[in-house]
N, C-alpha and C. Protein backbone atom coordinates (compact mmCIF):
# COMPACT_ATOMS: atom_id res chain seq x y z
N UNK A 1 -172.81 134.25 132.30
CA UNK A 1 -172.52 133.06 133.11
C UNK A 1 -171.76 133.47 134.36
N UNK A 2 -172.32 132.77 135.41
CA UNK A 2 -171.63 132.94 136.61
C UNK A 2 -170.23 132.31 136.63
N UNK A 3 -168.86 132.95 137.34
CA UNK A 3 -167.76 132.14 136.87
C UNK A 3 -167.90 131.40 138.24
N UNK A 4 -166.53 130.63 137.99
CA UNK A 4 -165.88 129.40 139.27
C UNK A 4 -165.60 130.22 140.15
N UNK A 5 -165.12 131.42 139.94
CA UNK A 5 -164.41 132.32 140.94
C UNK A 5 -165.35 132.49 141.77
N UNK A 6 -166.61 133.30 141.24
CA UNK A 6 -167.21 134.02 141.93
C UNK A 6 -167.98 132.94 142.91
N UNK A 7 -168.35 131.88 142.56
CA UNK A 7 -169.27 130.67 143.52
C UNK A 7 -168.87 130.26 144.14
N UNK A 8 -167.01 129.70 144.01
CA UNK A 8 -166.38 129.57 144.85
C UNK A 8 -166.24 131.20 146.02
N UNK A 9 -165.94 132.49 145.54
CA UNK A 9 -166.04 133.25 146.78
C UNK A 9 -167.16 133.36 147.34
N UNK A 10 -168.60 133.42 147.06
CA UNK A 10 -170.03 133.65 147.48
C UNK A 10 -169.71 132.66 148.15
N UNK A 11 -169.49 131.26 148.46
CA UNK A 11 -169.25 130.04 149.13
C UNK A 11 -168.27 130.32 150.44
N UNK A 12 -167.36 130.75 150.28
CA UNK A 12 -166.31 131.55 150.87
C UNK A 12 -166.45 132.34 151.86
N UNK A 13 -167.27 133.44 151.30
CA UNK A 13 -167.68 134.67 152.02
C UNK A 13 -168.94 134.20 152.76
N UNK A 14 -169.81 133.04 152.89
CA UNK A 14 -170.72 132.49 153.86
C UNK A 14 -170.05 131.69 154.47
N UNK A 15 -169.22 131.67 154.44
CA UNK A 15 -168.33 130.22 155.16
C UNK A 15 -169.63 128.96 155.52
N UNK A 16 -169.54 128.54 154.24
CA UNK A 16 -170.19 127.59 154.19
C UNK A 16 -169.61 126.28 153.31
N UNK A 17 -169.23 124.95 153.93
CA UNK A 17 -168.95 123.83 153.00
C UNK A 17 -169.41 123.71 151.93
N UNK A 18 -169.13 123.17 150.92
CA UNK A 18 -169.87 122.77 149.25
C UNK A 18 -171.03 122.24 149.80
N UNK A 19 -171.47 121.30 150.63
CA UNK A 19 -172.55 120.33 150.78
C UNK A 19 -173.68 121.54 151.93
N UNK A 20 -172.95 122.35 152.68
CA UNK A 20 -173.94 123.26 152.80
C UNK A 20 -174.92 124.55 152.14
N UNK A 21 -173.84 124.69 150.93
CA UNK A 21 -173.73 125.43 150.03
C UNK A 21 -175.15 124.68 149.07
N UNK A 22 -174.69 123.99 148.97
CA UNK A 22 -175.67 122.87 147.94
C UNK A 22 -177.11 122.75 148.59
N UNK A 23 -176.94 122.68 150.38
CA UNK A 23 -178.86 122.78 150.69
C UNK A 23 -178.78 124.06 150.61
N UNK A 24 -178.25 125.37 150.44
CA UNK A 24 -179.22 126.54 150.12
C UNK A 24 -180.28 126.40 148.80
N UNK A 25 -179.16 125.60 147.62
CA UNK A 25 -180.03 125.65 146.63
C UNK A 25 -181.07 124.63 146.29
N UNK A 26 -180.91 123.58 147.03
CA UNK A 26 -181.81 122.70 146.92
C UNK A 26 -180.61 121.20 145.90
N UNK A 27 -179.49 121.64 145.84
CA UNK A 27 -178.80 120.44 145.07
C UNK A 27 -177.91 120.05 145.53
N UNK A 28 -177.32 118.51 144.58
CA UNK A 28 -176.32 117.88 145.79
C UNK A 28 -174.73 118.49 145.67
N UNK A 29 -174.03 117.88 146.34
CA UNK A 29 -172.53 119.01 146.88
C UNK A 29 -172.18 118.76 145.45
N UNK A 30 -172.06 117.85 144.92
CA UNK A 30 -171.67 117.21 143.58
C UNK A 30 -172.04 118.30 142.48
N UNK A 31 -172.75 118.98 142.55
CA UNK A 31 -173.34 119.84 141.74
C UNK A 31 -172.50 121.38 141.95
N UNK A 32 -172.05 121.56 143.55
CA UNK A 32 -171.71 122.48 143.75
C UNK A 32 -170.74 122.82 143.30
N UNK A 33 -169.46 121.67 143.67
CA UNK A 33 -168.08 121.25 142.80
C UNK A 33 -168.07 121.38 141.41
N UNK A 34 -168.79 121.53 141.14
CA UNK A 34 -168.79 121.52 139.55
C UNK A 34 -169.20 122.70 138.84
N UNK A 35 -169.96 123.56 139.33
CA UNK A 35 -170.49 124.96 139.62
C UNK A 35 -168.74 125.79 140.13
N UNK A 36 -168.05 125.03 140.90
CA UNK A 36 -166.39 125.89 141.41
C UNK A 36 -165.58 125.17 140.25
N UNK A 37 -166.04 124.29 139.47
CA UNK A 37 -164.77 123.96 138.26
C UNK A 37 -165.01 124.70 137.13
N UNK A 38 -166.42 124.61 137.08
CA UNK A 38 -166.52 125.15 135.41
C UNK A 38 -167.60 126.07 135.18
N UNK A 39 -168.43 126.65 136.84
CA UNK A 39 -169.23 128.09 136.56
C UNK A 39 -170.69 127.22 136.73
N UNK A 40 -171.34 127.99 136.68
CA UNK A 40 -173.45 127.93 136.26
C UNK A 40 -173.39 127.91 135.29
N UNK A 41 -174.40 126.70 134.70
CA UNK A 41 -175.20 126.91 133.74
C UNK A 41 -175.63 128.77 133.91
N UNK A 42 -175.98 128.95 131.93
CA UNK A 42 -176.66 130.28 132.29
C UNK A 42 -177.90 130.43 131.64
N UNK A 43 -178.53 129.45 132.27
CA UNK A 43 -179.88 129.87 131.91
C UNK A 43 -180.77 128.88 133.18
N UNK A 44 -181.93 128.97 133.67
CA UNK A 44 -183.02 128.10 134.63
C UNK A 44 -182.75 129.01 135.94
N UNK A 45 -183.34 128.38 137.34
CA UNK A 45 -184.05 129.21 138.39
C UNK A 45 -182.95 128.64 139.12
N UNK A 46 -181.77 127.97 138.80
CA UNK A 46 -180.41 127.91 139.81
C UNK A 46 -179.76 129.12 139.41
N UNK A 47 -179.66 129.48 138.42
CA UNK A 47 -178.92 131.07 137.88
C UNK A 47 -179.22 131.92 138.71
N UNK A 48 -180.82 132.32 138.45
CA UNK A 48 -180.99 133.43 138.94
C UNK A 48 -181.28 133.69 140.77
N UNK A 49 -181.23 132.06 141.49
CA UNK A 49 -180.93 131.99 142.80
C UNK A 49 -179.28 131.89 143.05
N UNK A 50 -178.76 131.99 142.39
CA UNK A 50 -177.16 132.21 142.69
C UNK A 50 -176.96 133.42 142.22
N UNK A 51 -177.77 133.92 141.68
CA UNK A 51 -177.44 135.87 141.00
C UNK A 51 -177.95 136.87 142.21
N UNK A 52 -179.18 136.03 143.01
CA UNK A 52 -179.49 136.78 143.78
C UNK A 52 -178.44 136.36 145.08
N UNK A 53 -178.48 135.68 145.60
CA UNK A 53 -177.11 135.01 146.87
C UNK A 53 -176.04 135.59 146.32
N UNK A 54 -175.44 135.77 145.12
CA UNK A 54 -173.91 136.49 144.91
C UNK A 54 -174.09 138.72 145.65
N UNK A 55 -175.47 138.64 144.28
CA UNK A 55 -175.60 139.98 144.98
C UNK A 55 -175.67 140.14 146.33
N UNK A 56 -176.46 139.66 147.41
CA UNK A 56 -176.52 140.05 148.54
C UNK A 56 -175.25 140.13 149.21
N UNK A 57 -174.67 138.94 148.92
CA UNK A 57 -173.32 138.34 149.47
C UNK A 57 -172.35 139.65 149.27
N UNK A 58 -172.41 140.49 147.98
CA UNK A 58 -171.67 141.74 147.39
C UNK A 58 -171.87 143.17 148.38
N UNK A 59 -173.11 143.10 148.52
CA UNK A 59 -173.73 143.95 149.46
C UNK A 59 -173.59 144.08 150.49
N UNK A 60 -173.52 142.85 151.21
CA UNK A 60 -172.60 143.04 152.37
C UNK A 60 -171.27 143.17 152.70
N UNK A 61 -170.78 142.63 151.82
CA UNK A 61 -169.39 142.52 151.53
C UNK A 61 -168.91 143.06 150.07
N UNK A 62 -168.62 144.54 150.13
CA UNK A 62 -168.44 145.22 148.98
C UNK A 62 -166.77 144.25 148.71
N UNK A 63 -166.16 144.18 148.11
CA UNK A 63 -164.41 144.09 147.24
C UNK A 63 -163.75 144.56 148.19
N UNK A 64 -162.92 143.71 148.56
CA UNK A 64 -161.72 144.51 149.34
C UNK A 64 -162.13 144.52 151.05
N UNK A 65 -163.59 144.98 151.49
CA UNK A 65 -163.78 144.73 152.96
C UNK A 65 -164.68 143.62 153.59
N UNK A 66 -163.60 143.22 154.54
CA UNK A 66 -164.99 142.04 155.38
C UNK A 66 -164.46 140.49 154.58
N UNK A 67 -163.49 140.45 153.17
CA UNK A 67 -163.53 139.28 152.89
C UNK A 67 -161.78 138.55 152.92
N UNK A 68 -161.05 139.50 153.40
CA UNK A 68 -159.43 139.29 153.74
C UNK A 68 -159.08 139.47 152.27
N UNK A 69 -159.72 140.50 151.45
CA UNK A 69 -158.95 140.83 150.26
C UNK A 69 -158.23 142.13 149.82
């Protein structure tokens, strides 16, 4: 399962609002908020489009550079 942490930083690190965040995936902000309280579901084709957006997001931004950490 994807945590709160990490969706909230992938969110973060695009500097993108919840409700912009939400048209990448096709859902409403309401969904997104809730995805930063209590994580992804872990299973369907929102998982594995937030597994791929976290990775890239990682890739460009390894830990520690590029994200003020």
């Amino acid at each position: 399962m994807i945590s709160s942490q990490q969706v909230i930083a992938a969110r973060k690190s695009v500097r993108e609002s919840q409700e912009a965040f939400a048209a990448r995936f096709g859902v409403d902000q309401s969904t997104v908020h809730r995805w930063e309280r209590v994580g992804v579901p872990d299973r369907g084709t929102t998982l594995m489009a937030i597994q791929r957006v976290i990775s890239e997001i990682e890739g460009l931004h390894p830990v520690g550079e590029g994200t003020g950490q």
